[in-house]
Protein backbone atom coordinates (compact mmCIF):
# COMPACT_ATOMS: atom_id res chain seq x y z
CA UNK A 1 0.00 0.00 0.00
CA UNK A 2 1.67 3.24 -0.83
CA UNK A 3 1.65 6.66 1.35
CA UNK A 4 -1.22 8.28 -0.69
CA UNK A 5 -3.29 5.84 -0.32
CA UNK A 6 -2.64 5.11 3.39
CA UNK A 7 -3.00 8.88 3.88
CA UNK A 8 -6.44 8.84 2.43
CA UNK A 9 -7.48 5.92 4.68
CA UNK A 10 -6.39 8.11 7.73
CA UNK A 11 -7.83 11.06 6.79
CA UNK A 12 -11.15 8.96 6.20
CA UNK A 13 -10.84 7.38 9.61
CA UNK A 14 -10.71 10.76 11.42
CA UNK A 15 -13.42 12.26 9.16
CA UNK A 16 -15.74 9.15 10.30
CA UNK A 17 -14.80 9.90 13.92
CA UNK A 18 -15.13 13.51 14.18
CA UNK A 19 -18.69 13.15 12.33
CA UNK A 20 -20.32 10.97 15.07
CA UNK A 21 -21.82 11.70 18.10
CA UNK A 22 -19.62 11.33 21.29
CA UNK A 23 -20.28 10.22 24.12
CA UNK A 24 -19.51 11.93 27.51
CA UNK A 25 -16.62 10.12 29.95
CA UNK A 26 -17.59 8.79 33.30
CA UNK A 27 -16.67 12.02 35.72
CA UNK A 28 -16.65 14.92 33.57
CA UNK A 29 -18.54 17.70 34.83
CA UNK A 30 -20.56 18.67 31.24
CA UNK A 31 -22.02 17.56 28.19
CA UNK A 32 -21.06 19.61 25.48
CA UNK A 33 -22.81 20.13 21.96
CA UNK A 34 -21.08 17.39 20.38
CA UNK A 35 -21.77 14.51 23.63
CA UNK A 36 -24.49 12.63 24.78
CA UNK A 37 -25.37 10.93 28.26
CA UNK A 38 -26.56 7.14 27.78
CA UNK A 39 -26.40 3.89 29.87
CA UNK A 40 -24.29 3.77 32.54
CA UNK A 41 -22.29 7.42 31.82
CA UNK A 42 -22.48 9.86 34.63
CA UNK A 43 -21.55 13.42 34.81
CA UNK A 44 -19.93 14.54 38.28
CA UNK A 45 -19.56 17.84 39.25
CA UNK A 46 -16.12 18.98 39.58
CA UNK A 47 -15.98 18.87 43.59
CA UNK A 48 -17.35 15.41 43.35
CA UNK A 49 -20.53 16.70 45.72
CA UNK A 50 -23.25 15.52 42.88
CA UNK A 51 -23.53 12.86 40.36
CA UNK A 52 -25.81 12.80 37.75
CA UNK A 53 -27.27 10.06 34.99
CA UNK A 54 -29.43 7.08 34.44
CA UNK A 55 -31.08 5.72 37.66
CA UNK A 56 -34.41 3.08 38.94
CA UNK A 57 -36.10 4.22 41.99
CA UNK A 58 -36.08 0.55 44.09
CA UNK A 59 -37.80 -2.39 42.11
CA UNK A 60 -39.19 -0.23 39.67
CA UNK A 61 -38.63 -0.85 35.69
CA UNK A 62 -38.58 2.25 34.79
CA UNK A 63 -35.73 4.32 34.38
CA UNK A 64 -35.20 8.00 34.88
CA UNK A 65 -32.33 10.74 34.66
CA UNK A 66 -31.38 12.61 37.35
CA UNK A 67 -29.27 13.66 40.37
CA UNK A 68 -28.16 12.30 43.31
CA UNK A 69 -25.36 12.64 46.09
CA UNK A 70 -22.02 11.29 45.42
CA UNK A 71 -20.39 11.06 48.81
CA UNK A 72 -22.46 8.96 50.26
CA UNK A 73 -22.97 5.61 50.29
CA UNK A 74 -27.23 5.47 50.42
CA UNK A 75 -28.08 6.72 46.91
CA UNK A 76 -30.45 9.71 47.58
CA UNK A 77 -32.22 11.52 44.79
CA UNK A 78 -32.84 15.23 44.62
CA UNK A 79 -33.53 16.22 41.14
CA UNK A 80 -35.17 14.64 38.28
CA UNK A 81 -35.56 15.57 35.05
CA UNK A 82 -38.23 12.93 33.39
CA UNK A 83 -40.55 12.67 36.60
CA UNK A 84 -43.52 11.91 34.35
CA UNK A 85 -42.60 10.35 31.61
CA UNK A 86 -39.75 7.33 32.43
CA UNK A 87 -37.96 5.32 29.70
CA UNK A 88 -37.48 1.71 29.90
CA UNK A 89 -34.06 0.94 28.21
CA UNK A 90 -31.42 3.46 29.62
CA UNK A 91 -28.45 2.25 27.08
CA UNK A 92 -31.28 3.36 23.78
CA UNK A 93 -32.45 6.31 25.62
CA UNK A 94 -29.96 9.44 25.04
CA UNK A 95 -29.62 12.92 26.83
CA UNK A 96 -28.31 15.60 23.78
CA UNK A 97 -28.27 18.72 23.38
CA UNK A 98 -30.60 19.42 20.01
CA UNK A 99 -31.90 22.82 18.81
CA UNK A 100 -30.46 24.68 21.51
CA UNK A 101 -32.10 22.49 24.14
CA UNK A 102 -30.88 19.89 26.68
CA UNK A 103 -33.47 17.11 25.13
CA UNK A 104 -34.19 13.31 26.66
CA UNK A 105 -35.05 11.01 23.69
CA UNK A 106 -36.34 7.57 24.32
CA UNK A 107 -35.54 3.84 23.21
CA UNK A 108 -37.68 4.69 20.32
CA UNK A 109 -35.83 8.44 19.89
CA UNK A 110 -39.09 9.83 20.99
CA UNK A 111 -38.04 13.44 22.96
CA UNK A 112 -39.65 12.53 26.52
CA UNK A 113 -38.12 15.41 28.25
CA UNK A 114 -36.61 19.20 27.56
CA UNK A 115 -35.04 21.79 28.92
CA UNK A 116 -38.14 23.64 26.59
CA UNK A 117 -36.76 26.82 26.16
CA UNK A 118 -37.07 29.30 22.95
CA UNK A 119 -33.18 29.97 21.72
CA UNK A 120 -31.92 31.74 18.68
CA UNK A 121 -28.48 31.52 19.44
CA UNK A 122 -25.81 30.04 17.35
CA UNK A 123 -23.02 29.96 19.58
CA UNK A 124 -21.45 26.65 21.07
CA UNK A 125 -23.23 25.54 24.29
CA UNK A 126 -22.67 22.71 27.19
CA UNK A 127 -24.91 21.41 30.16
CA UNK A 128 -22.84 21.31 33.59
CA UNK A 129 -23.25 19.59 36.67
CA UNK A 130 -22.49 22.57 39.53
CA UNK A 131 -20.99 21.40 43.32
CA UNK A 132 -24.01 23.16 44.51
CA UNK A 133 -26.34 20.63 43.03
CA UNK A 134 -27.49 22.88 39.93
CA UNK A 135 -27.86 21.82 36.63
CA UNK A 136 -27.12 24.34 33.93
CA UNK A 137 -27.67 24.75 30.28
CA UNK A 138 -25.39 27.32 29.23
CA UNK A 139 -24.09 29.53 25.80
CA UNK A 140 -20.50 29.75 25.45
CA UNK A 141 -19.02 33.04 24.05
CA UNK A 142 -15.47 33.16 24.34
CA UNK A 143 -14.09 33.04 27.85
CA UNK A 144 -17.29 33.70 29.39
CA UNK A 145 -21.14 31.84 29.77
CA UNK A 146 -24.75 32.52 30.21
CA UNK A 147 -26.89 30.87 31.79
CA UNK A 148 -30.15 29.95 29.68
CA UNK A 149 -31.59 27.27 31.89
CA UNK A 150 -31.09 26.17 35.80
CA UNK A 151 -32.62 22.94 37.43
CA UNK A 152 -32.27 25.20 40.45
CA UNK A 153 -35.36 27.30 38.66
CA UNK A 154 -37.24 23.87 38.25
CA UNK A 155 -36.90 22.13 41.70
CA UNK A 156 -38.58 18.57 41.94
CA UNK A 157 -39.07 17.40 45.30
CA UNK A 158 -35.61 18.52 47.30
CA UNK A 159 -34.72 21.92 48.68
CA UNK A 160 -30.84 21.96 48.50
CA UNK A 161 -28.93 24.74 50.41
CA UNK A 162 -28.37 27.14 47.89
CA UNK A 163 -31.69 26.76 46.32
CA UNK A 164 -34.51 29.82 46.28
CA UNK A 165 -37.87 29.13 46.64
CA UNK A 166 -39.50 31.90 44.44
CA UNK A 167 -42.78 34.07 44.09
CA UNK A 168 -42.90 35.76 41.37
CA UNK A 169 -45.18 38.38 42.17
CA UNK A 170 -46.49 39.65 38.72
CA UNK A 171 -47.61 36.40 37.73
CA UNK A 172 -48.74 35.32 41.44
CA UNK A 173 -47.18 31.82 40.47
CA UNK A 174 -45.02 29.98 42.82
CA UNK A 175 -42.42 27.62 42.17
CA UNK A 176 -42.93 24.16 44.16
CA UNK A 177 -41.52 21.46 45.79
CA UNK A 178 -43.63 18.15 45.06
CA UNK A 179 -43.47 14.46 46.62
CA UNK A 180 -43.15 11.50 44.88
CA UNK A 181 -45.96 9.80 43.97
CA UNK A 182 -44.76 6.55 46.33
CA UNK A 183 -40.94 5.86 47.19
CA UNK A 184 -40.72 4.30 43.63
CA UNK A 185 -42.08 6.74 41.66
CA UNK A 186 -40.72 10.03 41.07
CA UNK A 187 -44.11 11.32 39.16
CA UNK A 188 -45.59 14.44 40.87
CA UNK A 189 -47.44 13.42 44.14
CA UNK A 190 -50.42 14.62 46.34
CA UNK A 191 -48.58 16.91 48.98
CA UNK A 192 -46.89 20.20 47.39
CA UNK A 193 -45.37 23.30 48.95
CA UNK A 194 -45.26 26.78 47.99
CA UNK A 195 -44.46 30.62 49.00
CA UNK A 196 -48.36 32.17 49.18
CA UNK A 197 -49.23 33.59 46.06
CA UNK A 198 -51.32 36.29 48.15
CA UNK A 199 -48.01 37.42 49.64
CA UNK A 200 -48.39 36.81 53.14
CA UNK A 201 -44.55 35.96 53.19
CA UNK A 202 -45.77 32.57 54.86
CA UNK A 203 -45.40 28.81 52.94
CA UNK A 204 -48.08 26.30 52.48
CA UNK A 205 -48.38 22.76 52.24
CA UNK A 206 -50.85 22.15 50.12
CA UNK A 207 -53.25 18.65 49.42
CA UNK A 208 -53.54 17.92 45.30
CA UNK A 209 -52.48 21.45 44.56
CA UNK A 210 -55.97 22.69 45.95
CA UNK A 211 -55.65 26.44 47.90
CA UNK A 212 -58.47 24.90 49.74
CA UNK A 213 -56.95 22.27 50.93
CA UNK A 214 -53.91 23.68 52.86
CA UNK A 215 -53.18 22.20 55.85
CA UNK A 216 -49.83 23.01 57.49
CA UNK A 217 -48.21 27.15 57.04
CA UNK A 218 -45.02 27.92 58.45
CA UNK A 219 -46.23 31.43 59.76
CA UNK A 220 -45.07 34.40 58.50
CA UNK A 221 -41.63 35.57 58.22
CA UNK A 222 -39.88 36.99 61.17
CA UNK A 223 -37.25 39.55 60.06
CA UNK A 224 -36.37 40.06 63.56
CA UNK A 225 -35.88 36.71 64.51
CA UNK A 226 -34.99 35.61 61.53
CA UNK A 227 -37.41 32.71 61.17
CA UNK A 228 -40.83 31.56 60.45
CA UNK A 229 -43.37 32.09 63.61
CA UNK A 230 -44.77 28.84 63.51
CA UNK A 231 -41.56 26.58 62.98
CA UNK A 232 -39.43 27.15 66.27
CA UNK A 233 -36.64 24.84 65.38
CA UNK A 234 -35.06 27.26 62.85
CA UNK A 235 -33.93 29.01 66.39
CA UNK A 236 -31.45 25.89 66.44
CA UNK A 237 -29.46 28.33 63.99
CA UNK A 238 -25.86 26.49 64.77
CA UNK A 239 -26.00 24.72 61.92
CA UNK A 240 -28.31 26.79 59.23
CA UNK A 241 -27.99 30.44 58.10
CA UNK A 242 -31.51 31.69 56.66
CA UNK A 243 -32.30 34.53 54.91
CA UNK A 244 -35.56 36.01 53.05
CA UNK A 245 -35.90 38.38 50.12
CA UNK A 246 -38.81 40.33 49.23
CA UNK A 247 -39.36 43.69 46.81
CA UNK A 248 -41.99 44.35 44.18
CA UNK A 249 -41.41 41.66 41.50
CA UNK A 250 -40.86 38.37 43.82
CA UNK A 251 -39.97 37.04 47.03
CA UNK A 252 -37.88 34.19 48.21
CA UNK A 253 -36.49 32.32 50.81
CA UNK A 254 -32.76 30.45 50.78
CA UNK A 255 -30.63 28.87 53.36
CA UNK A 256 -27.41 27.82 53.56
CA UNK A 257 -25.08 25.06 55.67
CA UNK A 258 -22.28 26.64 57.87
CA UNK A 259 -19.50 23.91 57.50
CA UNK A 260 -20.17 22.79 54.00
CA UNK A 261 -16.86 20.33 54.45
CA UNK A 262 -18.91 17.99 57.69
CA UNK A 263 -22.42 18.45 57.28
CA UNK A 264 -24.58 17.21 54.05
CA UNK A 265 -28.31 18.24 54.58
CA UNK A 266 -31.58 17.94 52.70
CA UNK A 267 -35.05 19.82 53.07
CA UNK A 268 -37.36 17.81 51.13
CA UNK A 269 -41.38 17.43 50.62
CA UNK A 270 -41.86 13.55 51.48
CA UNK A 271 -44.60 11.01 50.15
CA UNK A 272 -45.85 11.18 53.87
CA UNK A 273 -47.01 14.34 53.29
CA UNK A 274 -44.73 15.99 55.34
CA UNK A 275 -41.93 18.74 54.83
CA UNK A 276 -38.56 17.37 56.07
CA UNK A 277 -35.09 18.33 57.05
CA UNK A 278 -32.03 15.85 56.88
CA UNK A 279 -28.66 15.74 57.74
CA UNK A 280 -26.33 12.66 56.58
CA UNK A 281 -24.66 11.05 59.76
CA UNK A 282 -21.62 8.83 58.14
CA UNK A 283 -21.41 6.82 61.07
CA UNK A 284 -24.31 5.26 60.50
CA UNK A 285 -24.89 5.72 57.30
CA UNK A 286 -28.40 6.70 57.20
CA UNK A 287 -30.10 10.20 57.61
CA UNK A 288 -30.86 11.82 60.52
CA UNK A 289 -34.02 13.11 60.55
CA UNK A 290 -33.44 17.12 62.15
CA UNK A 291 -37.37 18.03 62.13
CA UNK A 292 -40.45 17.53 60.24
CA UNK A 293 -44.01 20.08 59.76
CA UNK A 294 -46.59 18.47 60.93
CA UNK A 295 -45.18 17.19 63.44
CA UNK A 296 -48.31 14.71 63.53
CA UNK A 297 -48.82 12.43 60.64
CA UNK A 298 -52.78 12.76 60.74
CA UNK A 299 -52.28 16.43 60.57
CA UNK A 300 -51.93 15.60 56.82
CA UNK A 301 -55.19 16.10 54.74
CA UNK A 302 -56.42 12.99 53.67
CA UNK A 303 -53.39 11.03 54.54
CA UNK A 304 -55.12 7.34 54.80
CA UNK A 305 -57.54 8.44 51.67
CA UNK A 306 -61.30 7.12 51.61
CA UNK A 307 -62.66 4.94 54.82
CA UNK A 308 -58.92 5.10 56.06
CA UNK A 309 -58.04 5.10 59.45
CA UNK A 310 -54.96 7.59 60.50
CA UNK A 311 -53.93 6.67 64.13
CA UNK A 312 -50.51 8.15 66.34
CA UNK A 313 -51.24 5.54 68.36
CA UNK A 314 -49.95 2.87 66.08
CA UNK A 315 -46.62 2.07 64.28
CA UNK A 316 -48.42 2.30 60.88
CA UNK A 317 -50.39 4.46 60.66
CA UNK A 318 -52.67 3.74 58.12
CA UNK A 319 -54.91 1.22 58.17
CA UNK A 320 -58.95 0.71 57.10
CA UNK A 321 -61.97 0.95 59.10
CA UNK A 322 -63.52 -2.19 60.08
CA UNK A 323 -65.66 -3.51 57.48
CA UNK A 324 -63.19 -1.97 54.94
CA UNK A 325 -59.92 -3.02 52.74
CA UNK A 326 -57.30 -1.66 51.01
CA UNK A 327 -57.90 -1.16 47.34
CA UNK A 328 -54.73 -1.88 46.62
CA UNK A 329 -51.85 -3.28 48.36
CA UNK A 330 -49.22 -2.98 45.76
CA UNK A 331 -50.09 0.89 46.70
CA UNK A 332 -49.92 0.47 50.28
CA UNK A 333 -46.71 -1.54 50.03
CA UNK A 334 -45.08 1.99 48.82
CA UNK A 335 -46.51 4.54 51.25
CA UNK A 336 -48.88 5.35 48.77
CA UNK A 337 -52.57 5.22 50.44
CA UNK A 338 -54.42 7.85 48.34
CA UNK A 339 -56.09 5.21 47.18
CA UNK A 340 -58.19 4.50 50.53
CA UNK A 341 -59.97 1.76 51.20
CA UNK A 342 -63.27 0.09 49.86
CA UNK A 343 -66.46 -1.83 51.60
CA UNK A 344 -65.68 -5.93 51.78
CA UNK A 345 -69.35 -6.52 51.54
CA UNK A 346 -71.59 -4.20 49.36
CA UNK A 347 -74.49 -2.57 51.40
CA UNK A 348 -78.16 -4.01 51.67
CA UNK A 349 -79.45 -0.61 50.17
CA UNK A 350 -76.92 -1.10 47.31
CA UNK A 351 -77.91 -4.83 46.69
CA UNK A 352 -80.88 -4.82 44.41
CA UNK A 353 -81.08 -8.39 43.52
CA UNK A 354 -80.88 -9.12 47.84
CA UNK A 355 -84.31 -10.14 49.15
CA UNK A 356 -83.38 -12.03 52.57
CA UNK A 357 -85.03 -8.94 54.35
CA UNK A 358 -81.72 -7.60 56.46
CA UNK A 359 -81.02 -4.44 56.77
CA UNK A 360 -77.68 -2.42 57.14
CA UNK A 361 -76.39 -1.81 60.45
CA UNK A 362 -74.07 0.80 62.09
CA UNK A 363 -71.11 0.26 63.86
CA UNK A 364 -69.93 2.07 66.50
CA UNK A 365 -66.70 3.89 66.68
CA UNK A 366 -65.49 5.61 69.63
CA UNK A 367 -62.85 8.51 70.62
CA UNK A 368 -62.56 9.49 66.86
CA UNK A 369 -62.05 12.52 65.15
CA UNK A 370 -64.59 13.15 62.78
CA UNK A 371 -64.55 13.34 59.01
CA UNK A 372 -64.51 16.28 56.51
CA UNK A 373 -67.37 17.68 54.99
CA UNK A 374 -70.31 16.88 57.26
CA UNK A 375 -73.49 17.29 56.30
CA UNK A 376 -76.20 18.94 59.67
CA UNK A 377 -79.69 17.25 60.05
CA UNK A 378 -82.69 19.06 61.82
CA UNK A 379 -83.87 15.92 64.06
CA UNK A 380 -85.56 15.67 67.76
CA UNK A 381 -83.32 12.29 68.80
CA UNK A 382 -80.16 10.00 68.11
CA UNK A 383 -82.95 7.50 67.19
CA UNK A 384 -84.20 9.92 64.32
CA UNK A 385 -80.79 10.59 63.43
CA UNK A 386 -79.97 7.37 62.73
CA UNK A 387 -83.36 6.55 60.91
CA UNK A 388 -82.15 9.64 58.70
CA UNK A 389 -79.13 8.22 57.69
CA UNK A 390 -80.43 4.49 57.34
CA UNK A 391 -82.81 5.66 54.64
CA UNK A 392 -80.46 7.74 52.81
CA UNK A 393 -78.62 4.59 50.87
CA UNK A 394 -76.08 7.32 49.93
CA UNK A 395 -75.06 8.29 53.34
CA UNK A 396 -72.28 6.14 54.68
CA UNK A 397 -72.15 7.16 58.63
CA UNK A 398 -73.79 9.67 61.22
CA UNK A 399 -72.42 11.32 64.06
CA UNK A 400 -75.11 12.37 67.60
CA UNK A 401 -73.00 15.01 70.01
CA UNK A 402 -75.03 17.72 71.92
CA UNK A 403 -78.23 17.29 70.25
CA UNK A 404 -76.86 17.95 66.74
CA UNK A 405 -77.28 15.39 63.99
CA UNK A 406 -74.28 15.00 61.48
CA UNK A 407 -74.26 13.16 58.63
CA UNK A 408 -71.76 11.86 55.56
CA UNK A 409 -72.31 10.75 52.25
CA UNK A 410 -69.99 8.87 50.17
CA UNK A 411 -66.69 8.34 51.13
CA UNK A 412 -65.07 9.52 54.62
CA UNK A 413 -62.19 11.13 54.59
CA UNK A 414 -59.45 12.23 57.57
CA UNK A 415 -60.88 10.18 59.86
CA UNK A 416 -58.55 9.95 62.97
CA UNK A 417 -58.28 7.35 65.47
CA UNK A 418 -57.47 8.20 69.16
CA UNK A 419 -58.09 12.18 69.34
CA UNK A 420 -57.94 13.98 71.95
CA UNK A 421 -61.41 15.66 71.78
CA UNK A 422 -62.49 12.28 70.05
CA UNK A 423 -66.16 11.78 69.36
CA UNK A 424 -68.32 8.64 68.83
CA UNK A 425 -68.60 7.68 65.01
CA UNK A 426 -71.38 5.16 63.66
CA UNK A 427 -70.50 4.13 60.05
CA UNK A 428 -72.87 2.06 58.00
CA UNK A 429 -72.23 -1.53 57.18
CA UNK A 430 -73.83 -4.45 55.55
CA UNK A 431 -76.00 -6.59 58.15
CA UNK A 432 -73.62 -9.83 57.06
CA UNK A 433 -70.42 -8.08 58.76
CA UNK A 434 -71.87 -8.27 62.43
CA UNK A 435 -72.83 -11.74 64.13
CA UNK A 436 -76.24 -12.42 64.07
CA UNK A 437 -77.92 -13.25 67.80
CA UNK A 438 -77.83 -17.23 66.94
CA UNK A 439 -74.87 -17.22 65.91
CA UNK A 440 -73.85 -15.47 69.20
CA UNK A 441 -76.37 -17.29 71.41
CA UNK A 442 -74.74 -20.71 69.78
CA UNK A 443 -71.25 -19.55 70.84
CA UNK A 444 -72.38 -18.81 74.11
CA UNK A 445 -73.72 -22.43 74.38
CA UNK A 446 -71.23 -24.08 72.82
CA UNK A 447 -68.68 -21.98 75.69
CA UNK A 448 -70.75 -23.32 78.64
CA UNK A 449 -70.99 -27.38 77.38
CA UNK A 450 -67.38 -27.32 76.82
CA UNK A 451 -67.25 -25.62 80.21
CA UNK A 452 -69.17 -28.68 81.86
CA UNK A 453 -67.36 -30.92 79.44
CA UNK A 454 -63.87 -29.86 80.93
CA UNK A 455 -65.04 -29.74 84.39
CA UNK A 456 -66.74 -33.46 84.72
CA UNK A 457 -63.63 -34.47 82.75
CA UNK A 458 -61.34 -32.96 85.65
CA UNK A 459 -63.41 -34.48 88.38
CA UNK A 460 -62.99 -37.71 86.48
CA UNK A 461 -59.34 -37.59 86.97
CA UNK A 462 -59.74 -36.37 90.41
CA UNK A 463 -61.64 -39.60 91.89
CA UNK A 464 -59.66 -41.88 89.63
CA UNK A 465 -56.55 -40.56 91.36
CA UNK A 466 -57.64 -40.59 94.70
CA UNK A 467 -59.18 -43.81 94.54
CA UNK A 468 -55.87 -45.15 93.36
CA UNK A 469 -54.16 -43.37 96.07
CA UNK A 470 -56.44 -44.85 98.81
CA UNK A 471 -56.06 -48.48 97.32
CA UNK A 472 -51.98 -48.07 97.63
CA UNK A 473 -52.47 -46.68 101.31
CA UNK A 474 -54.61 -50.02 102.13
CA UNK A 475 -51.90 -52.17 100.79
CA UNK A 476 -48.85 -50.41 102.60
CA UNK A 477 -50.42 -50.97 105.99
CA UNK A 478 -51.64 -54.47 105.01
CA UNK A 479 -47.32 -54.99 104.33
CA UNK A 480 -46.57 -53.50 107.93
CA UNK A 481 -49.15 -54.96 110.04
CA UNK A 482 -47.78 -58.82 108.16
């Protein structure tokens, strides 16, 4: 082969190499225009505080890109990018940069995600993985950047030091931190919190997004004190520095960690429903949970979902209401109990093909707290109250306390076991879940025969043992006397 023609080969090699797509090395920091994150590959940031790539969330199948600590050992999530729409084969699914956007294409090159912003720039740009734990999508000019997109501006269900939490007050839009759906599924959740779009300065946790449902606020903030009124533990300032910002075009609140080089903390809105703050103890590996608003579980709006049962009082606390089971337990089984619960046998009023002439019953249910939206009767007695709610096939329990009649239709929700002003709660239930008076009157009789049964048997024993003991006394003195 002669040197023109093996220069033509090489120069045909490197053309093919520079004109395909490359992909990004295990540990760099970005992804420039010409890379690509697939499979395995991982971008760390360049103090080696964040990693980010492909990950599954427990025994999930689905697969999702995000962000996560680095230095320690329990992988933790904070940020992720494809909450709603997962891919199932991370080594065919690619993360590019196309059309001036950070882009997420499926196995079947189907753009699931984007960075979704309008660009008309032509200059060279890069993604990079920050040490704060921000994700940027950046245009290159020269020796110097700009910022065109931050994950920071986008937060998902973590509030890393550093972060803001924004109002923007022109728009009256908040940004917000969302759970999980369940601990294996990143998709936006139930509980959400926000900065009040009304501008009290004060957060909110809200239920399902609803401003009607809000059921926790921090209290507004305290310039003086430098904290919210109603959460007390930011006083424990040793750790945390906190500061708020407010003028005419948005508000926001930030903290940050004194000794970033020891402590590794987390503020993040949790599938319980709860907003949480977390510091990473190395000795034992695990997180350390610093505090948590509410501080009672069945403060949470509908925690336990339809005919559950929330209860402090328990080490779950979640369960159904008797004559009730969980709709699902693959739910359940992942902290996920929107779902509620549902009847085990379907009411007589329901039944229309029943004829055996029972009737629905009501169960009593004491030292409860009583559910939402309650419906008030005009009745003379407990008796008519209960008659009220017996013919109503619709209405699922009643509730008698100082001559006022309550009653609920359809489902119950945030009922609460064991409260302190608890009141007595009579829910409606087919006739077939309580024991009928034979059936009770037979287990009564069966109780006492096996009674008698167990005592003749014992007095059987009795006499046969003392009779043998009298016959061996008889021949002992019969052996002396010889």
């Amino acid at each position: 082969m002669d040197i023109k023609h093996r220069t033509w080969l090489m120069i045909s090699f490197l053309f093919m190499c520079l004109s395909l797509e490359f992909h990004v090395s295990s540990g760099a920091d970005t992804i420039s225009a010409n890379q690509s994150l697939s499979g395995d590959q991982t971008i760390l940031s360049a103090g080696g505080a964040f990693r980010f790539g492909f990950f599954k969330p427990g025994n999930s199948s689905n697969y999702y890109i995000g962000m996560w600590y680095d230095k320690i050992s329990l992988q933790t999530i904070v940020w992720v990018a494809n909450r709603e729409k997962p891919v199932s084969d991370k080594y065919s699914s690619v993360l590019r940069i196309s059309d001036g956007n950070l882009v997420l294409f499926d196995e079947s090159k189907v753009p699931v995600w984007s960075t979704n912003i309008t660009s008309t720039t032509t200059s060279s740009l890069e993604a990079i993985l920050l040490d704060e734990g921000n994700l940027v999508l950046r245009e290159l000019s020269g020796n110097s950047s700009t910022s065109l997109w931050e994950s920071f501006d986008h937060p998902a269900h973590t509030w890393i030091p550093g972060m803001k939490m924004r109002l923007d007050k022109r728009t009256k839009v908040s940004q917000r931190l969302i759970s999980w759906k369940n601990v294996e599924d990143p998709a936006p959740g139930l509980f959400s919190l926000e900065l009040d779009p009304n501008g009290s300065n004060s957060y909110f946790i809200l239920w399902n997004g609803s401003q009607s449902h809000r059921y926790w606020s921090s209290g507004p903030w305290n310039e003086n004190q430098k904290l919210f009124d109603d959460v007390p533990e930011m006083t424990q300032n040793y750790i945390y520095d906190f500061s708020f910002f407010s003028n005419e075009t948005e508000s926001y609140f930030t903290y940050s960690v004194k000794n970033t080089s020891t402590i590794i903390s987390r503020f993040y809105m949790d599938v319980t429903g709860q907003i949480k703050q977390a510091n990473w103890l190395d000795s034992t590996k695990s997180w350390f949970l610093f505090w948590s608003q509410p501080r009672q579980q069945c403060e949470v709006y509908d925690y336990c979902g339809a005919f559950g049962r929330c209860s402090e009082q328990t080490q779950k606390s979640c369960d159904c209401l008797q004559g009730f089971q969980r709709k699902s337990e693959h739910d359940w089984s992942l902290q996920d109990y929107s779902g509620g619960c549902e009847r085990k046998t379907q009411l007589q009023c329901q039944n229309n093909s029943a004829a055996n002439g029972k009737s629905d019953k009501f169960l009593t249910n004491s030292n409860m707290a009583l559910p939402e939206n309650p419906q008030s009767v005009a009745v003379r007695s407990v008796d008519e109250c209960e008659t009220t709610c017996l013919k109503n096939c619709s209405c699922t329990a009643y509730a008698y306390e100082d001559s006022q009649c309550s009653i609920w239709s359809g489902n119950l929700l945030g009922v609460q076991q064991g409260a302190s002003d608890g009141k007595t709660l009579y829910i409606k239930l087919a006739a077939s879940e309580f024991s009928s008076p034979k059936s009770k009157r037979g287990t009564v009789i069966g109780v006492v025969v096996g009674s008698v049964a167990l005592v003749v048997l014992l007095g059987l024993v009795v006499f046969l043992y003392l009779r043998r003991r009298k016959k061996t006394i008889k021949t002992t003195k019969a052996v002396e006397g010889s």
